[in-house]
C-alpha atoms as a PDB file:
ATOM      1  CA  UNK A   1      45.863  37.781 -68.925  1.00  0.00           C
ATOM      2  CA  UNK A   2      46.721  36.092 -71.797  1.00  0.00           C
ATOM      3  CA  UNK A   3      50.334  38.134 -72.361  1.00  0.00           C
ATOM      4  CA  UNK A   4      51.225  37.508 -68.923  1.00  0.00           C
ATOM      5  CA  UNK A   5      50.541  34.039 -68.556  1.00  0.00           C
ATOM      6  CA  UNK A   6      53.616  33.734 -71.378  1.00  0.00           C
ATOM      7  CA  UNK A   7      55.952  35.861 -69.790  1.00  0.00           C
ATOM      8  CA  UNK A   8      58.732  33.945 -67.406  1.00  0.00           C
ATOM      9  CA  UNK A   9      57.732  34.319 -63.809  1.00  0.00           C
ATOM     10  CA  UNK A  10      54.220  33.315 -63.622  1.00  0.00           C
ATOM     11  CA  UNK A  11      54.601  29.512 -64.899  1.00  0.00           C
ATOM     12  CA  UNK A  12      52.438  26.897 -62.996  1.00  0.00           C
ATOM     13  CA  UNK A  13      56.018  25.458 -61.941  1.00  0.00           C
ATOM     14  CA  UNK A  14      56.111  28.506 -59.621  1.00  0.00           C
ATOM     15  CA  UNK A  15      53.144  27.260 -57.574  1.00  0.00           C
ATOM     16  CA  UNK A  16      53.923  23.496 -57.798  1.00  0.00           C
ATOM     17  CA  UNK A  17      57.771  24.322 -56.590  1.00  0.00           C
ATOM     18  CA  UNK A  18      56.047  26.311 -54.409  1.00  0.00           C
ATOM     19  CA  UNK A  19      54.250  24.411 -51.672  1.00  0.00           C
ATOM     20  CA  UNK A  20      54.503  21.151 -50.095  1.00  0.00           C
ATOM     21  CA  UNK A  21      52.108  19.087 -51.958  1.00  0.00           C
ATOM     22  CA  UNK A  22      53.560  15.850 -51.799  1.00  0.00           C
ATOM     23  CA  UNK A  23      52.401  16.081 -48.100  1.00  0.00           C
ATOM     24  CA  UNK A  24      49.317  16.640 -48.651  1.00  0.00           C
ATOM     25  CA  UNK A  25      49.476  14.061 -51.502  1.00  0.00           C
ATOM     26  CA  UNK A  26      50.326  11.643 -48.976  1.00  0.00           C
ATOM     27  CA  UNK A  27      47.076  12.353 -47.083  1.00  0.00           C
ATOM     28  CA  UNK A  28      44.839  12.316 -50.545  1.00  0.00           C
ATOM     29  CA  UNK A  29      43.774  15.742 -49.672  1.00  0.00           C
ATOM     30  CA  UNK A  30      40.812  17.089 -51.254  1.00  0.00           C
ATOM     31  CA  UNK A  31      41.649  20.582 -53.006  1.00  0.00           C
ATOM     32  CA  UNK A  32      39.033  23.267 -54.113  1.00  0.00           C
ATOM     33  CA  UNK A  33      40.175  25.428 -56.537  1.00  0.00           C
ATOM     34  CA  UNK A  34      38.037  28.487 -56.416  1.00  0.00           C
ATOM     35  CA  UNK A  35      37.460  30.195 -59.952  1.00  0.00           C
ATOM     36  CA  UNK A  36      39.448  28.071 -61.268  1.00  0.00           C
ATOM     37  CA  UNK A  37      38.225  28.190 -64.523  1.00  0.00           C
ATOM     38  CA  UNK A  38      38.565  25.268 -66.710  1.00  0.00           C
ATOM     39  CA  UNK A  39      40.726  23.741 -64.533  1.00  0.00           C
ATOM     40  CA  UNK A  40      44.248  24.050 -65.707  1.00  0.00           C
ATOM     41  CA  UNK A  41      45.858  24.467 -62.521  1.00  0.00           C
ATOM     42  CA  UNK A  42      43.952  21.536 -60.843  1.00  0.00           C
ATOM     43  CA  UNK A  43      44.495  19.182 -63.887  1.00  0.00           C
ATOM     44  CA  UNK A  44      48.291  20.115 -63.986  1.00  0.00           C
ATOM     45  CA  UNK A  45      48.761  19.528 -59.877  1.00  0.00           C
ATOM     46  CA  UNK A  46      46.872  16.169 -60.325  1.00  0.00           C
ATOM     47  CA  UNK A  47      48.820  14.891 -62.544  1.00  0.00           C
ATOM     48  CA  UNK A  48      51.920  15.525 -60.940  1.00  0.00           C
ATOM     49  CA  UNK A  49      50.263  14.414 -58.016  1.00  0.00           C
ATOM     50  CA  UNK A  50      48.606  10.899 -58.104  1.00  0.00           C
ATOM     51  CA  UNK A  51      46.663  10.773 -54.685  1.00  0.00           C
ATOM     52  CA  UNK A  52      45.245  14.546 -54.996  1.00  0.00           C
ATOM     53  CA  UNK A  53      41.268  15.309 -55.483  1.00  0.00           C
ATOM     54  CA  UNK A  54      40.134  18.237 -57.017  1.00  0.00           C
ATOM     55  CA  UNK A  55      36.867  20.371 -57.253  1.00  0.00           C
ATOM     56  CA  UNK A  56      37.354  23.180 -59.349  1.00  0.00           C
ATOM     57  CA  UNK A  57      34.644  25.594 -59.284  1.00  0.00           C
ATOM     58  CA  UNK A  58      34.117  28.775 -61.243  1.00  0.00           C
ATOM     59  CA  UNK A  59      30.206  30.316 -63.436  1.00  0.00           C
ATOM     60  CA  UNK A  60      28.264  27.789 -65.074  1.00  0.00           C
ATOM     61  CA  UNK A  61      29.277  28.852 -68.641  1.00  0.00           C
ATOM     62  CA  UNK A  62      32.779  28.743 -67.805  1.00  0.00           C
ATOM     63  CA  UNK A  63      32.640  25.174 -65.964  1.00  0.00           C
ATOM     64  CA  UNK A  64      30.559  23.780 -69.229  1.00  0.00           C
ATOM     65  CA  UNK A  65      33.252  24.903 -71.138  1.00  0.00           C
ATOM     66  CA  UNK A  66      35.857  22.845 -69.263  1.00  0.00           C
ATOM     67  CA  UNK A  67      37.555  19.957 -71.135  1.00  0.00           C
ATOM     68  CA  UNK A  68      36.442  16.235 -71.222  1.00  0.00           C
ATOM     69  CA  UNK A  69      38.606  14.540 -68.975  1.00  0.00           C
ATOM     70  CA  UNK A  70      39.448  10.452 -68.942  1.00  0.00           C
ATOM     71  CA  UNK A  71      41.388   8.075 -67.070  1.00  0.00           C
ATOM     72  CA  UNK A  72      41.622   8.643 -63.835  1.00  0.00           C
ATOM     73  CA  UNK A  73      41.731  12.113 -64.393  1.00  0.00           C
ATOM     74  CA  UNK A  74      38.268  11.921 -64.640  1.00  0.00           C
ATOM     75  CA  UNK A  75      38.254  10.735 -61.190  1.00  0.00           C
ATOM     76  CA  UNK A  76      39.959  12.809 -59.599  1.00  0.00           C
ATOM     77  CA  UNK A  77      38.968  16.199 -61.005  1.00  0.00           C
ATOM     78  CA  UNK A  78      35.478  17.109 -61.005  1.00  0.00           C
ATOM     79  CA  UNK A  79      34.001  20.814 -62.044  1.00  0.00           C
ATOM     80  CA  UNK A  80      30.868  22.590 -59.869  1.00  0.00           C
ATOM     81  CA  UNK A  81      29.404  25.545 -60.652  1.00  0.00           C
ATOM     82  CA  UNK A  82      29.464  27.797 -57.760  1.00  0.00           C
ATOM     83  CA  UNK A  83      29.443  31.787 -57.269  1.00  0.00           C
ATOM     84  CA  UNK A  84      32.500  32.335 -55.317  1.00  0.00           C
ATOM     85  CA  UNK A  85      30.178  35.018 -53.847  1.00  0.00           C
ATOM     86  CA  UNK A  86      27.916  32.383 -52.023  1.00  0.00           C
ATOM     87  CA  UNK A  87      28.453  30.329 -49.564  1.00  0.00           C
ATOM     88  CA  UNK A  88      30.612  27.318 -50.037  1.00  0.00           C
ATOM     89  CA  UNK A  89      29.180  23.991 -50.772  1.00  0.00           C
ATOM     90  CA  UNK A  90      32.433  21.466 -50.774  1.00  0.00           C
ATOM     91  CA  UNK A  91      32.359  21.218 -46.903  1.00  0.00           C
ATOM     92  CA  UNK A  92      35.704  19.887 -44.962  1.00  0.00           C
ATOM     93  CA  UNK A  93      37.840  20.263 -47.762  1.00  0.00           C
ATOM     94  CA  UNK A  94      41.819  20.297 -47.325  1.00  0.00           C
ATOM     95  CA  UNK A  95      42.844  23.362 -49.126  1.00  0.00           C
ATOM     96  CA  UNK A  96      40.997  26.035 -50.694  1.00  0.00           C
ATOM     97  CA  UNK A  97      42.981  28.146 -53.711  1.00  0.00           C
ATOM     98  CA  UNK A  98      42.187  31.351 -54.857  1.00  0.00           C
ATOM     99  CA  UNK A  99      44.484  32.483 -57.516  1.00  0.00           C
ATOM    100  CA  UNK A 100      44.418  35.479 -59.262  1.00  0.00           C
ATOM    101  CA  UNK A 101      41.039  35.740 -57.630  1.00  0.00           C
ATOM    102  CA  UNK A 102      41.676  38.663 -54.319  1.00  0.00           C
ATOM    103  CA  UNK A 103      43.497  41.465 -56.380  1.00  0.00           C
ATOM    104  CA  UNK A 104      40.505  41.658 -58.772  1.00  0.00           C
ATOM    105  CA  UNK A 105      38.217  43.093 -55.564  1.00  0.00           C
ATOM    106  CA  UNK A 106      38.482  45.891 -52.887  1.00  0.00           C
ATOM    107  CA  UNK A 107      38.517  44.608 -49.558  1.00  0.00           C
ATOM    108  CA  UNK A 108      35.222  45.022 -49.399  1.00  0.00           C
ATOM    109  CA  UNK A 109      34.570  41.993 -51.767  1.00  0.00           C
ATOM    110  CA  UNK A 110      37.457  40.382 -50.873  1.00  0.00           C
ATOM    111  CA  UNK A 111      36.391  39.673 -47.673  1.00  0.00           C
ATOM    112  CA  UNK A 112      33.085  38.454 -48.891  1.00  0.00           C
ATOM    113  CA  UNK A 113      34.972  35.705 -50.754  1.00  0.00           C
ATOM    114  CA  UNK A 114      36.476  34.487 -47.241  1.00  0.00           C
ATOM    115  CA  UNK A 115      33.416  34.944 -45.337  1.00  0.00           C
ATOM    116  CA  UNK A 116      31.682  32.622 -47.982  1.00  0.00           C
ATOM    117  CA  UNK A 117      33.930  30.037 -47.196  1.00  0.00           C
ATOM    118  CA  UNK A 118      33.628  29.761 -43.316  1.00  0.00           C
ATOM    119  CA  UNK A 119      30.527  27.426 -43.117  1.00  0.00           C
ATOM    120  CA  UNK A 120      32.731  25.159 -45.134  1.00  0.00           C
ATOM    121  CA  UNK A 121      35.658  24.829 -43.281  1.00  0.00           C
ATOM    122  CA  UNK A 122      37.037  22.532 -40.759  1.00  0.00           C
ATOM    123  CA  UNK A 123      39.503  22.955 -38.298  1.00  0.00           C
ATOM    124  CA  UNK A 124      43.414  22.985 -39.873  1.00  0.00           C
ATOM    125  CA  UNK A 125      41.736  23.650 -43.728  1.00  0.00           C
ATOM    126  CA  UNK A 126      44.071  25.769 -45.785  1.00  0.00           C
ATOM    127  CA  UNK A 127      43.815  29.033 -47.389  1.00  0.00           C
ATOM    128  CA  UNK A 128      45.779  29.413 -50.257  1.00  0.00           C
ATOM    129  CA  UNK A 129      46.208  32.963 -51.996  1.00  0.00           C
ATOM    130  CA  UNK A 130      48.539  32.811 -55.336  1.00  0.00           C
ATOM    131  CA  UNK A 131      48.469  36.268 -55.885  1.00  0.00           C
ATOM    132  CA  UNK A 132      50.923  39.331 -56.317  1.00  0.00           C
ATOM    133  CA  UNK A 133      52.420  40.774 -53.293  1.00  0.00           C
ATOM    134  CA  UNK A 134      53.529  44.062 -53.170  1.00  0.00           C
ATOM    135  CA  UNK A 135      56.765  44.895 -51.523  1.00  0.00           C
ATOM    136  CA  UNK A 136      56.271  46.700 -47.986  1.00  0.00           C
ATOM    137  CA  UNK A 137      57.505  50.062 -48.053  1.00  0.00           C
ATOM    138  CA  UNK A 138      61.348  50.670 -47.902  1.00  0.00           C
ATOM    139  CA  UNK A 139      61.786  46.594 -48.231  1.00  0.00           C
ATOM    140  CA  UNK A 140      64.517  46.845 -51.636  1.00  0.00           C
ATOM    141  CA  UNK A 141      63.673  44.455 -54.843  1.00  0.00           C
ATOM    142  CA  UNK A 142      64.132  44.766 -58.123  1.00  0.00           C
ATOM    143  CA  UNK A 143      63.317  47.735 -60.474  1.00  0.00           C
ATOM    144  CA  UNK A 144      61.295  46.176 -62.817  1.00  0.00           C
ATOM    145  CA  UNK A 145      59.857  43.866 -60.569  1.00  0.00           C
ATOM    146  CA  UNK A 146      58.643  46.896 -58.488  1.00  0.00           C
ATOM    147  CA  UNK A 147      57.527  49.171 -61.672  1.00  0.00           C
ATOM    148  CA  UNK A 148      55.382  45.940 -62.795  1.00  0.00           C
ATOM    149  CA  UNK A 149      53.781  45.376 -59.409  1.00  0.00           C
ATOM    150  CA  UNK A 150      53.516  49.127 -58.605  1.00  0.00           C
ATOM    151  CA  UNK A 151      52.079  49.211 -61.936  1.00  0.00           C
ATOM    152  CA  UNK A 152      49.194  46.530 -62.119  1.00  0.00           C
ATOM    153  CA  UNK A 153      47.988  47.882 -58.328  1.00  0.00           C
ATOM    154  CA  UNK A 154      47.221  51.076 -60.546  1.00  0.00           C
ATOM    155  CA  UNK A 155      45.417  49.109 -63.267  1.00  0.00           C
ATOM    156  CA  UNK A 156      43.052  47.288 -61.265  1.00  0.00           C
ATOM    157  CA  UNK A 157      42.338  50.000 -58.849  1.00  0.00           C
ATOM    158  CA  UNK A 158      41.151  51.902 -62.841  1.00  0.00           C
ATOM    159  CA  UNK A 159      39.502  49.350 -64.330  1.00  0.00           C
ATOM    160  CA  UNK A 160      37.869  47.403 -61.145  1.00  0.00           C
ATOM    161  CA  UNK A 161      38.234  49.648 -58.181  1.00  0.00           C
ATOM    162  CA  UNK A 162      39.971  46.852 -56.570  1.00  0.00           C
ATOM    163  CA  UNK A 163      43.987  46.310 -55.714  1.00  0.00           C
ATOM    164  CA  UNK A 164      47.497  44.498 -55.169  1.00  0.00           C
ATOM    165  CA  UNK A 165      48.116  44.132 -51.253  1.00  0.00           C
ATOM    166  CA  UNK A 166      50.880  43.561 -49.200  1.00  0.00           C
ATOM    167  CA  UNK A 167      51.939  40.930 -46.671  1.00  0.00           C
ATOM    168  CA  UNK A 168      50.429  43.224 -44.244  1.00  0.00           C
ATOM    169  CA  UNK A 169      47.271  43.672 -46.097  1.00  0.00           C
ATOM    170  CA  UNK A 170      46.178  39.933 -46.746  1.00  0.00           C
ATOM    171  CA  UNK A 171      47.137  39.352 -42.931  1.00  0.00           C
ATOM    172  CA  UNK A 172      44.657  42.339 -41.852  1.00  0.00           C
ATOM    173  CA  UNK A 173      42.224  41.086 -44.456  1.00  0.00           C
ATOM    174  CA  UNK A 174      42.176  37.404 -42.724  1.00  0.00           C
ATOM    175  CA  UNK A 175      42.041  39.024 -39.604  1.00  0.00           C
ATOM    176  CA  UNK A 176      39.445  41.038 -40.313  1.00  0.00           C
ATOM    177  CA  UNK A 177      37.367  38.748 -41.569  1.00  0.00           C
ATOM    178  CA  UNK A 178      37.508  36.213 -38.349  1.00  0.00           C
ATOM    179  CA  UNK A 179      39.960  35.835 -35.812  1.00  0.00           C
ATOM    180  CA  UNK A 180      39.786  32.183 -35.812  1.00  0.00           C
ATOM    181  CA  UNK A 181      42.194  32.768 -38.998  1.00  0.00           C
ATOM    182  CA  UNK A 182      45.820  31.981 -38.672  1.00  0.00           C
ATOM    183  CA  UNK A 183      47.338  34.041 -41.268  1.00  0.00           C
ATOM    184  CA  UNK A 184      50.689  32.073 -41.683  1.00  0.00           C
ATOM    185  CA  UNK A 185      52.423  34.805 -44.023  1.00  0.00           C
ATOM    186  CA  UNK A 186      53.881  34.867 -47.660  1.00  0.00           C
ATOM    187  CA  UNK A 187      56.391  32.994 -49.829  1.00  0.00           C
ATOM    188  CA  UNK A 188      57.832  34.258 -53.002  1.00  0.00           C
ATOM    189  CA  UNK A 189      56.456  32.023 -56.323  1.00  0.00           C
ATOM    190  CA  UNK A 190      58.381  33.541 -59.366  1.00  0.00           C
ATOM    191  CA  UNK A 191      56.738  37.012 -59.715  1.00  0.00           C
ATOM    192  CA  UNK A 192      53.605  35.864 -57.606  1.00  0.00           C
ATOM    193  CA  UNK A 193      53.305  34.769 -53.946  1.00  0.00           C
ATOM    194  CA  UNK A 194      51.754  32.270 -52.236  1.00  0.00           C
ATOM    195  CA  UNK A 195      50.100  32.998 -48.956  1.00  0.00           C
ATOM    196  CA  UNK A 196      48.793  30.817 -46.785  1.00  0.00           C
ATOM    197  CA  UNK A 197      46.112  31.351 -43.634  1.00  0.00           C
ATOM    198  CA  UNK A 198      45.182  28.174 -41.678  1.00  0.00           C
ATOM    199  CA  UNK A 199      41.209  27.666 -39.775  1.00  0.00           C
ATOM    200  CA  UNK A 200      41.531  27.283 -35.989  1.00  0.00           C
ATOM    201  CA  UNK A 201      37.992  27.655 -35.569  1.00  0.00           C
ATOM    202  CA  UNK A 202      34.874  25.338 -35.006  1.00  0.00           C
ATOM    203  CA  UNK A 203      34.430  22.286 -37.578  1.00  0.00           C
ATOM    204  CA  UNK A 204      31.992  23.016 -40.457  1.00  0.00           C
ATOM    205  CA  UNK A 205      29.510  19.949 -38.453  1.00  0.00           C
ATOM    206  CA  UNK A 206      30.056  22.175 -35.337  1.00  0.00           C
ATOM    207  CA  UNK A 207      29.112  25.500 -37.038  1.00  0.00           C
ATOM    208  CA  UNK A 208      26.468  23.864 -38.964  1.00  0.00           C
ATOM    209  CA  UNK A 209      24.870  22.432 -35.862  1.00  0.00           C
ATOM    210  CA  UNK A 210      24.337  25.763 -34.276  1.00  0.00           C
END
């Protein structure tokens, strides 16, 4: 992970260029960042990003791990320990992230992490997915861009029984999960993707009241 974090293409500028956060900035949306480790992405976003509010959520060891922050920093990003796994306890957030999170688990698993979320969610929340997206079949892009991608679906699929998807694939993944997702579609972040599914379904209070 380490190696490919310092090769060009998968920068944090990818994601920030990426999507329109100075909308949601506007708003002072609350953002989950789901395994998120110790935060780099969230810290990075909020400081770009000065009305932003962050829970960043990954194990217990790896969220005790995460660095001291001050200021207002401190304010505005906060760590939880939570099993990605279980069901989500930041209710009504904004956004939700997940990157580099869905190609590490078969469908079968990655549809457990969506599921997990649905209690939490309120109508118009976000799904974001900062992943790799493999070209659909016959669609023409680069060599080496196709050798790397072609290339990684193989590695997880050894080491983790899991995969890369397409565009296709995440929207029959969202669909599959509930029908009350919106799956919006994908936009090319360096050598990742972002891809984005919107709630139309009940409120969390609704769903909770049931």
């Amino acid at each position: 992970m380490k190696s490919l974090l310092g090769e060009e293409g998968y920068e944090l500028q990818y994601l920030i260029a990426g999507y329109d956060w100075a909308s949601l900035d506007v708003k002072g949306a609350t953002i989950v960042d789901i395994g998120g480790s110790r935060g780099y992405v969230s810290i990075e976003l909020a400081r770009r990003f000065q009305n932003l509010k962050f829970v960043v959520q990954d194990l217990q060891g790896t969220v005790e791990s995460a660095p001291k922050l001050e200021g207002e920093l401190k304010d505005r990003v906060k760590f939880m320990a939570q099993d990605f796994f279980e069901e989500q306890q930041v209710n009504g957030a904004d956004v939700y992230i997940l990157r580099w999170i869905m190609h590490n688990y078969s469908d079968k698993y990655a549809s457990k992490i969506l599921q997990s979320l649905i209690p939490a969610l309120k109508k118009g929340a976000r799904i974001l997915v900062n992943d790799y997206c493999l070209p659909e079949d016959g669609k023409e892009v680069g060599m080496g861009e196709e050798s790397t991608l072609r290339t990684m679906d193989l590695v997880m699929l050894t080491l983790l029984n899991a995969q890369e998807r397409t565009e296709a694939d995440f929207r029959t993944l969202f669909e599959g999960v509930d029908g009350r997702f919106r799956f919006l579609g994908a936009e090319k972040a360096g050598k990742m993707s972002i891809l984005e599914a919107v709630w139309e379904g009940e409120d969390y209070q609704t769903l909770g009241d049931q």
